[in-house]
PDB file of N, CA and C in Angstrom:
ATOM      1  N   UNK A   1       0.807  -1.200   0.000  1.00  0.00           N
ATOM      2  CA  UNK A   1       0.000   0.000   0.000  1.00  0.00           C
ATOM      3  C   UNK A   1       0.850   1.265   0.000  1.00  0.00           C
ATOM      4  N   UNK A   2       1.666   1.815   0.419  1.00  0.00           N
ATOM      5  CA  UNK A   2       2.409   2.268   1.007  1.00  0.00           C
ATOM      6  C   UNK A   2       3.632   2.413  -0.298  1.00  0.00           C
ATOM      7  N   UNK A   3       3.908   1.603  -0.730  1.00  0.00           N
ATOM      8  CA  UNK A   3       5.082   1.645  -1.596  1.00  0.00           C
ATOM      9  C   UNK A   3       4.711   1.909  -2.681  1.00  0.00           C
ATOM     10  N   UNK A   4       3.597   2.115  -3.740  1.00  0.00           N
ATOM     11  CA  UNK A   4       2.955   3.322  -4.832  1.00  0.00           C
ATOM     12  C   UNK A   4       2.908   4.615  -4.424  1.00  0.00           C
ATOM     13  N   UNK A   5       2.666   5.047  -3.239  1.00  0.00           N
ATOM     14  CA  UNK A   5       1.989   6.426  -3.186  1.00  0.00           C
ATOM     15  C   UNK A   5       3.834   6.841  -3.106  1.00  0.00           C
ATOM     16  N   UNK A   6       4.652   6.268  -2.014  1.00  0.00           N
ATOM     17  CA  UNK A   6       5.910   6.886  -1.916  1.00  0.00           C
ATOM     18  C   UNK A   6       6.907   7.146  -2.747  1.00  0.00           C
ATOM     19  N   UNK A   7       6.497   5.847  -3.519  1.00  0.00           N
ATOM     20  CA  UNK A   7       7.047   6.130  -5.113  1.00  0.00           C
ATOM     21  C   UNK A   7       6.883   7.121  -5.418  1.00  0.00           C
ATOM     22  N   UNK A   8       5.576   7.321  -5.585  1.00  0.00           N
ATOM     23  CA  UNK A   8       4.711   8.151  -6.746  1.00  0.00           C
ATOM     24  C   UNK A   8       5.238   9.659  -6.012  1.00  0.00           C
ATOM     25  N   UNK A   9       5.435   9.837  -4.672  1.00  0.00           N
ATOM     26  CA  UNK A   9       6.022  11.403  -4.377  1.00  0.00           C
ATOM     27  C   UNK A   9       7.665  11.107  -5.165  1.00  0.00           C
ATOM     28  N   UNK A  10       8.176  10.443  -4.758  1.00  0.00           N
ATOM     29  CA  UNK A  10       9.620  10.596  -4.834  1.00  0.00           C
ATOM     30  C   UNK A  10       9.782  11.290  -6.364  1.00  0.00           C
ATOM     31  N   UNK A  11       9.335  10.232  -7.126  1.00  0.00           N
ATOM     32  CA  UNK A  11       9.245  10.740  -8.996  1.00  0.00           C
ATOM     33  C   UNK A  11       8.626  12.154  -9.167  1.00  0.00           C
ATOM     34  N   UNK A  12       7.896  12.738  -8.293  1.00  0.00           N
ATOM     35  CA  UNK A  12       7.176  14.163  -7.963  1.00  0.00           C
ATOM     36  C   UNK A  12       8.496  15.004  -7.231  1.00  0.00           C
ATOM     37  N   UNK A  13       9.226  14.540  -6.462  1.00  0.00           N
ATOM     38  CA  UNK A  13      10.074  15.553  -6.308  1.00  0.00           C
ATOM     39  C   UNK A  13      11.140  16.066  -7.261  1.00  0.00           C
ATOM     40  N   UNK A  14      11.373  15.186  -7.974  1.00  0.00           N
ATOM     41  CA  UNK A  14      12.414  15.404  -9.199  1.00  0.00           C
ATOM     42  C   UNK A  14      13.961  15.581  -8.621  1.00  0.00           C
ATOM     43  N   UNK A  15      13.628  14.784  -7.986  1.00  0.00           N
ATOM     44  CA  UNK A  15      15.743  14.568  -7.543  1.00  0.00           C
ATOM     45  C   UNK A  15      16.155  15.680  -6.213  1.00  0.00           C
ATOM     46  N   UNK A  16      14.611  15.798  -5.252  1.00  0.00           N
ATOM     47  CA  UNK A  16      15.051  16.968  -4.432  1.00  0.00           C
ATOM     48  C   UNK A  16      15.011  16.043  -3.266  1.00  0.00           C
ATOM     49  N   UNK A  17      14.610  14.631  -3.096  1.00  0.00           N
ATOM     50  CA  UNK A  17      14.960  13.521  -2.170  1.00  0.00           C
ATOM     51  C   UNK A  17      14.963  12.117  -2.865  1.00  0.00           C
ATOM     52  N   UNK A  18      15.768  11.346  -2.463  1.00  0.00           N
ATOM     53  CA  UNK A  18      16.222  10.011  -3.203  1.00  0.00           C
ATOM     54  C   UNK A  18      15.039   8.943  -2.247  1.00  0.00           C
ATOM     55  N   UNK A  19      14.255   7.984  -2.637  1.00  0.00           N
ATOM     56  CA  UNK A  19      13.931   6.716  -2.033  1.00  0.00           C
ATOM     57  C   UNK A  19      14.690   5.686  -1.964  1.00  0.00           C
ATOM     58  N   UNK A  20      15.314   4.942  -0.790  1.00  0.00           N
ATOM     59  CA  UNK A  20      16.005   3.860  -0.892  1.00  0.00           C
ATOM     60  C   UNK A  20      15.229   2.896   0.137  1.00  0.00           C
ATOM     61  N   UNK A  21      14.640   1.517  -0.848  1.00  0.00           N
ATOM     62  CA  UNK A  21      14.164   0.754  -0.263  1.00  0.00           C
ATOM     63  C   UNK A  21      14.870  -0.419   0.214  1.00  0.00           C
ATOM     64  N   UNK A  22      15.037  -0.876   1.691  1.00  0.00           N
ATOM     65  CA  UNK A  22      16.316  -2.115   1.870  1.00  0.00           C
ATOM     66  C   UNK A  22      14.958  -3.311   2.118  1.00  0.00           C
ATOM     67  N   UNK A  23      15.332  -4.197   1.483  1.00  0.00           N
ATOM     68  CA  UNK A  23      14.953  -5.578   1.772  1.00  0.00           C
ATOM     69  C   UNK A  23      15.252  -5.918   3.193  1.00  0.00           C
ATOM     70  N   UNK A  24      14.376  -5.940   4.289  1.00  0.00           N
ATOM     71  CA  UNK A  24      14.910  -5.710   6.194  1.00  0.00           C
ATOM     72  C   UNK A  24      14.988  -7.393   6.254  1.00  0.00           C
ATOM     73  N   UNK A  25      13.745  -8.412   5.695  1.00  0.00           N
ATOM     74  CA  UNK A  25      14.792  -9.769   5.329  1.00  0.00           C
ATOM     75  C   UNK A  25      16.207 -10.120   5.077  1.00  0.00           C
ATOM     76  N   UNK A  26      16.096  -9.744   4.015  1.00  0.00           N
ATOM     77  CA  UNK A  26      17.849  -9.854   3.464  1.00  0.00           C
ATOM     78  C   UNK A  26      19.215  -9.013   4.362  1.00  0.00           C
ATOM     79  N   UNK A  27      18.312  -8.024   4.778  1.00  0.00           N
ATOM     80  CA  UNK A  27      19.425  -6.746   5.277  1.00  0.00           C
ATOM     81  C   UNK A  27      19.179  -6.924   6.650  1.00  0.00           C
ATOM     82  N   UNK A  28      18.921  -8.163   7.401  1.00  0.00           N
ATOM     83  CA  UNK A  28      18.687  -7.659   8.828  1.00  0.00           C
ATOM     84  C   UNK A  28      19.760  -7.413   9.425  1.00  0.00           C
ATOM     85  N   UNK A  29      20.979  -7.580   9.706  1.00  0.00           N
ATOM     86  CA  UNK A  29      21.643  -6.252  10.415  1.00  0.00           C
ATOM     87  C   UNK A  29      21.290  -4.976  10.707  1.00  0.00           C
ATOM     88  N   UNK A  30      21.093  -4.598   8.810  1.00  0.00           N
ATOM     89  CA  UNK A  30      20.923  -2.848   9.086  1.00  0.00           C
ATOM     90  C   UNK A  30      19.384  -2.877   9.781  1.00  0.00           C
ATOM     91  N   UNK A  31      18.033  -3.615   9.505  1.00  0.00           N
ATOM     92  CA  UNK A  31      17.080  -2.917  10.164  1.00  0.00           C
ATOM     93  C   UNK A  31      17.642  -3.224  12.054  1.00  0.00           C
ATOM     94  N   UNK A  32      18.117  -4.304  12.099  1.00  0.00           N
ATOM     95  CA  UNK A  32      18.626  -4.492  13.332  1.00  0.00           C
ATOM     96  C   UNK A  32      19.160  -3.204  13.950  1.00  0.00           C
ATOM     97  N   UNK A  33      20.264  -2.853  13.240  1.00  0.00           N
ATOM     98  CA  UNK A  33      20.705  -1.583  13.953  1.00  0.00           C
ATOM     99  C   UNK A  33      19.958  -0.024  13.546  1.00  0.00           C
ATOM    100  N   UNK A  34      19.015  -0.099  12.675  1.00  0.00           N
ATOM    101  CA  UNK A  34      17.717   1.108  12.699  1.00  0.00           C
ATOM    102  C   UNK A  34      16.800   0.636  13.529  1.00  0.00           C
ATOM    103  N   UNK A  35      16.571   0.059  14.550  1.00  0.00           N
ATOM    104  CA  UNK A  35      15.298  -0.435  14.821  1.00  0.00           C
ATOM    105  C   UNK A  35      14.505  -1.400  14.412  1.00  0.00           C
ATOM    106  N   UNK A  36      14.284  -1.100  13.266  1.00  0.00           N
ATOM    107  CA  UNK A  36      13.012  -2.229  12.743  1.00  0.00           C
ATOM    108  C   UNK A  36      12.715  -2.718  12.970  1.00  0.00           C
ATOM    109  N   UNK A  37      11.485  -2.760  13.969  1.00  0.00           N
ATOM    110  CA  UNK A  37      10.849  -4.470  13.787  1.00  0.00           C
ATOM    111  C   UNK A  37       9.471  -4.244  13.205  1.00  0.00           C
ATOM    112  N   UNK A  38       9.080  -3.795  12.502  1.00  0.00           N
ATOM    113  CA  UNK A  38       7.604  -3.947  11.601  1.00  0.00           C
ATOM    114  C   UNK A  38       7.908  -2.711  10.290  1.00  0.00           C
ATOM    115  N   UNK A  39       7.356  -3.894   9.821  1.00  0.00           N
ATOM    116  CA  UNK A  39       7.158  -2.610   8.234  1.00  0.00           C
ATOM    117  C   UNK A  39       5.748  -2.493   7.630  1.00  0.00           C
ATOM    118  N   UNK A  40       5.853  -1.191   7.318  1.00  0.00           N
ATOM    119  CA  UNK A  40       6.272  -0.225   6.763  1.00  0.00           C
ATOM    120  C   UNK A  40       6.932   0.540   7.757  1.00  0.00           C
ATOM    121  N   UNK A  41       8.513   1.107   7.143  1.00  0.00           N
ATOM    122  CA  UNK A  41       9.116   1.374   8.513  1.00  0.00           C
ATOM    123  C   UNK A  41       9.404   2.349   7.971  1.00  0.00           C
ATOM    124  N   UNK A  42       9.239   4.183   7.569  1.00  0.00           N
ATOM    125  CA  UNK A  42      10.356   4.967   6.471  1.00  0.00           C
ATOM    126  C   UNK A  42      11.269   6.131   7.707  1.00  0.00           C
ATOM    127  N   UNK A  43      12.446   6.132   7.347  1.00  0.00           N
ATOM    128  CA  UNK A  43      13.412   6.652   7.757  1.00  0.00           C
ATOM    129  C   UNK A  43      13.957   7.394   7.365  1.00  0.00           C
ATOM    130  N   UNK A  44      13.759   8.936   7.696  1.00  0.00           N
ATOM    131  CA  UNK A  44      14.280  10.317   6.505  1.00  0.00           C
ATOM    132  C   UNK A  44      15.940  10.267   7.179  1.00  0.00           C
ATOM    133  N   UNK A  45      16.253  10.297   6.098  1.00  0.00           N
ATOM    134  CA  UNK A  45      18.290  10.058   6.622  1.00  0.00           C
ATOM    135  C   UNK A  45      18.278  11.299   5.715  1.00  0.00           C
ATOM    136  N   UNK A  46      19.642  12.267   6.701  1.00  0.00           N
ATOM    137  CA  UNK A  46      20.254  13.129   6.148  1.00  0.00           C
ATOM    138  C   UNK A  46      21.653  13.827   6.726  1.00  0.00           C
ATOM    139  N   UNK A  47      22.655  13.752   5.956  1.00  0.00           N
ATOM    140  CA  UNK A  47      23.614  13.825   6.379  1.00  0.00           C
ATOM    141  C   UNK A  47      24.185  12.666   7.195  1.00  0.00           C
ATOM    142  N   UNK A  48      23.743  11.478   6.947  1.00  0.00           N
ATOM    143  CA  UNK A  48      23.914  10.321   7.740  1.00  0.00           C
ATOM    144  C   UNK A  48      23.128  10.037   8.950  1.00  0.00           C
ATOM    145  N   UNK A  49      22.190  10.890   9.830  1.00  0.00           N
ATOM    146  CA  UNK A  49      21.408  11.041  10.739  1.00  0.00           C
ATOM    147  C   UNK A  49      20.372  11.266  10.251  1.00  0.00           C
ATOM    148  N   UNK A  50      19.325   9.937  10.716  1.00  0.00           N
ATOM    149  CA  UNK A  50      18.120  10.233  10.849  1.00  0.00           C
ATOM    150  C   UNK A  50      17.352  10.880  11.420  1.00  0.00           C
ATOM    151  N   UNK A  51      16.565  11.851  10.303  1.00  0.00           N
ATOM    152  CA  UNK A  51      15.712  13.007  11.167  1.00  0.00           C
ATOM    153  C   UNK A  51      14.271  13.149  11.499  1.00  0.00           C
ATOM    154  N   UNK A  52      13.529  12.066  10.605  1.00  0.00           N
ATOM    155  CA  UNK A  52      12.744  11.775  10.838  1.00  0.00           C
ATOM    156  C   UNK A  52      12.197  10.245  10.243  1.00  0.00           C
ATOM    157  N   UNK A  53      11.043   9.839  11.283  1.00  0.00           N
ATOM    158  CA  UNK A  53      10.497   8.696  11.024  1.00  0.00           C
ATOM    159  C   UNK A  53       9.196   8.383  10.801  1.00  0.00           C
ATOM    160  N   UNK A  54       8.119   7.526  10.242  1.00  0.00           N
ATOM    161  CA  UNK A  54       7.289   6.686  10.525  1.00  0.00           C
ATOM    162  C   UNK A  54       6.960   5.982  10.544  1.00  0.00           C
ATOM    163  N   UNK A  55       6.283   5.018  10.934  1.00  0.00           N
ATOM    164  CA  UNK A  55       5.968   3.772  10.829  1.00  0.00           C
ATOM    165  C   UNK A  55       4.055   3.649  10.103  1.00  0.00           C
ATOM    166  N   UNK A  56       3.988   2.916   9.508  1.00  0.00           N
ATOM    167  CA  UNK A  56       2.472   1.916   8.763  1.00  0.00           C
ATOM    168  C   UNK A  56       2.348   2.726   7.463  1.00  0.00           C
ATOM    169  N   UNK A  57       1.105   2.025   6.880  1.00  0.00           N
ATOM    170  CA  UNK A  57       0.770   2.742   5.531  1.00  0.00           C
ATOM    171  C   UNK A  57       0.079   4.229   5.611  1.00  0.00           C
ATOM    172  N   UNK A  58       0.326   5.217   5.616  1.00  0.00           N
ATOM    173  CA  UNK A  58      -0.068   6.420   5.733  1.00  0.00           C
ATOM    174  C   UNK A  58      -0.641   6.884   4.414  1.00  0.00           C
ATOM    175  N   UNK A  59      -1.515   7.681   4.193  1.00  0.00           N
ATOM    176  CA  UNK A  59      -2.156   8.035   3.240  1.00  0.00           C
ATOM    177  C   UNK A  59      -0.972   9.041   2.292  1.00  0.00           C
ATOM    178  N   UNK A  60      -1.276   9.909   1.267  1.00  0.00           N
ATOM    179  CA  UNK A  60      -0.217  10.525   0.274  1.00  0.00           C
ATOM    180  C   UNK A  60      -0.351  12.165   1.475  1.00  0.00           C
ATOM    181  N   UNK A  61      -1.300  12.234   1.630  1.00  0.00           N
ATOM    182  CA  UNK A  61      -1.216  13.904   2.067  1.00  0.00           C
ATOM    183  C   UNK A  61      -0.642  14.077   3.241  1.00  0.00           C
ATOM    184  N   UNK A  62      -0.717  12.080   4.241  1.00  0.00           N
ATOM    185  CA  UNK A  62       0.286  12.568   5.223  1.00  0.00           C
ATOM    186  C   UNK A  62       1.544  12.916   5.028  1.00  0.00           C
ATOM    187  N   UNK A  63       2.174  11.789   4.062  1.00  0.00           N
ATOM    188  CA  UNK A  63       3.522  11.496   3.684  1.00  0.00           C
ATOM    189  C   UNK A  63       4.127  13.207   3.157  1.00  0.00           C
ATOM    190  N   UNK A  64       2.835  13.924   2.153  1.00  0.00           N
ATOM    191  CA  UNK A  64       3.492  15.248   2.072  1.00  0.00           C
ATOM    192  C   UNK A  64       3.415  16.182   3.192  1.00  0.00           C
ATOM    193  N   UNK A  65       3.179  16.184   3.932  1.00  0.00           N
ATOM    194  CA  UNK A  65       2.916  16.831   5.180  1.00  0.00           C
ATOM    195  C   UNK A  65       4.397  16.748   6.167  1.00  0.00           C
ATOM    196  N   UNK A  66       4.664  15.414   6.369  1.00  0.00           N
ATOM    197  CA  UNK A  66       5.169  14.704   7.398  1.00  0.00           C
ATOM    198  C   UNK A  66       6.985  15.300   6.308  1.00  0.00           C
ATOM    199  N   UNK A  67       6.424  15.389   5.158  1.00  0.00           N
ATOM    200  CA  UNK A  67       7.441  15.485   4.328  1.00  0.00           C
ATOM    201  C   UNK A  67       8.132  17.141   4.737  1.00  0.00           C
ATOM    202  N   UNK A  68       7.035  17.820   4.314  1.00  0.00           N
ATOM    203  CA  UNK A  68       7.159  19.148   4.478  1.00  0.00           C
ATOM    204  C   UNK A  68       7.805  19.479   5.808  1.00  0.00           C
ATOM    205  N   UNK A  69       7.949  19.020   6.896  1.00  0.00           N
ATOM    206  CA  UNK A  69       7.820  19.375   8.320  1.00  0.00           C
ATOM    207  C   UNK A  69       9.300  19.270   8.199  1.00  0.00           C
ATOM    208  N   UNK A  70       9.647  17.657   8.148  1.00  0.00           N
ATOM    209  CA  UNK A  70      10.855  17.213   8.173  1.00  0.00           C
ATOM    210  C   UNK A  70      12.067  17.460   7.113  1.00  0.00           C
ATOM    211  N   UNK A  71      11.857  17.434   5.426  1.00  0.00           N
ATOM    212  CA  UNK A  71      13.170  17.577   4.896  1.00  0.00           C
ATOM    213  C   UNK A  71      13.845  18.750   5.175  1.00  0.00           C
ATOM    214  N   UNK A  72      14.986  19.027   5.249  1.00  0.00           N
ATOM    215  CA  UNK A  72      15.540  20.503   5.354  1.00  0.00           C
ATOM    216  C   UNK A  72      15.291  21.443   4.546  1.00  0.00           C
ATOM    217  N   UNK A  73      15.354  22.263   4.747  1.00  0.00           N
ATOM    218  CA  UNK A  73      14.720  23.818   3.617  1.00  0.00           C
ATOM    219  C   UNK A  73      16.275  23.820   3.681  1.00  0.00           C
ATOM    220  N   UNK A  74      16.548  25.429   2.499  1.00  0.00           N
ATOM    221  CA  UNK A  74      17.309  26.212   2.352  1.00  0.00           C
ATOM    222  C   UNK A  74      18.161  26.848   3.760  1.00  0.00           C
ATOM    223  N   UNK A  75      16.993  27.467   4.398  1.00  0.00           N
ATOM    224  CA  UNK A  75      17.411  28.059   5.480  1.00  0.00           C
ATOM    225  C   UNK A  75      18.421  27.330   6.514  1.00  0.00           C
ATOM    226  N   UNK A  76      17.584  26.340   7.215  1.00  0.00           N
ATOM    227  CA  UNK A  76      18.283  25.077   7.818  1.00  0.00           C
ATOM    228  C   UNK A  76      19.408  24.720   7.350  1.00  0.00           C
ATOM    229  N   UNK A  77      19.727  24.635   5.950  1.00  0.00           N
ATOM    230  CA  UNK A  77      21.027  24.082   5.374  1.00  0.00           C
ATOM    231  C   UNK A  77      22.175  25.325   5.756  1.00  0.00           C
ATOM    232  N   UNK A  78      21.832  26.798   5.485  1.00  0.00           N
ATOM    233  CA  UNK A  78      22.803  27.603   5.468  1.00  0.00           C
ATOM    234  C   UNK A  78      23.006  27.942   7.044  1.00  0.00           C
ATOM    235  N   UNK A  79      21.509  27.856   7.714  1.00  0.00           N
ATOM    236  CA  UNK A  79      22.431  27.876   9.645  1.00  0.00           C
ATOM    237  C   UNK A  79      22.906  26.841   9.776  1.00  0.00           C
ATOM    238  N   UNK A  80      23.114  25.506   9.016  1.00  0.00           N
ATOM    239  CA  UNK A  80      23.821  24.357   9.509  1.00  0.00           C
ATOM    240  C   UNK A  80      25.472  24.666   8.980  1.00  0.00           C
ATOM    241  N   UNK A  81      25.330  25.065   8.092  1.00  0.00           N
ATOM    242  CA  UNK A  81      26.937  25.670   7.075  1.00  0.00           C
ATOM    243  C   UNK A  81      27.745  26.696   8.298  1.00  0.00           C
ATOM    244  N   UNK A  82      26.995  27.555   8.523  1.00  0.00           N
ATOM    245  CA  UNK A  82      27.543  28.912   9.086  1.00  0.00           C
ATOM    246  C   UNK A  82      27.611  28.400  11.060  1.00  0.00           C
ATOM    247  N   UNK A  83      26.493  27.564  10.888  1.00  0.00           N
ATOM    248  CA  UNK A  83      27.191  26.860  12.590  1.00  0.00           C
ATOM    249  C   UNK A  83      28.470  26.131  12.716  1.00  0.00           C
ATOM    250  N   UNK A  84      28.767  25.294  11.212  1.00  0.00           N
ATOM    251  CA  UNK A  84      29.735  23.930  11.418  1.00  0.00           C
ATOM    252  C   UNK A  84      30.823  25.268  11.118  1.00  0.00           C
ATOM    253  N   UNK A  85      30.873  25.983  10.583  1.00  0.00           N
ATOM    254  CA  UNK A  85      32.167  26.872  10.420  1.00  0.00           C
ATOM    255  C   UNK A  85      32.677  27.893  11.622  1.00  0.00           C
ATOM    256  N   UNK A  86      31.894  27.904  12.813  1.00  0.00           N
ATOM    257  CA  UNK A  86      32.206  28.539  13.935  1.00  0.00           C
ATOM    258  C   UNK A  86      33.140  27.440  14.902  1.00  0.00           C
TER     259      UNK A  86
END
């Protein structure tokens, strides 16, 4: 359920966030060391730290919502630049 609609944003953002889906069967280490134990599990990674999460099938307007809240803007990126350089 869940894996059309997220698609279907990602191809809507046009390369302004990547989807990477891990097989948590095959890959259990890594969900091991993310947590995982139930899927649908999505994990906004950035800069190597995860910043945000949810868990189950969520409808499309949450996912843009939940989207909006969490990816970094512009702003965020340049106080993160001008903090790491102090």
């Amino acid at each position: 359920m869940l894996g059309p609609v997220i698609e279907e944003l990602a191809a809507e953002a046009d390369g302004s966030w990547e989807l990477v889906k891990v097989n948590t069967q095959e890959e259990q280490q890594l969900a091991m060391h993310y947590g995982i134990q139930s899927i649908p599990n999505v994990k906004l990674s950035f800069r190597g730290e995860i910043i945000g999460e949810f868990m189950g099938a969520w409808l499309k307007y949450q996912i843009e919502q939940w989207l909006a809240v969490n990816l970094p803007n512009e702003t965020q990126l340049a106080f993160q630049e001008i903090a790491g350089k102090s």
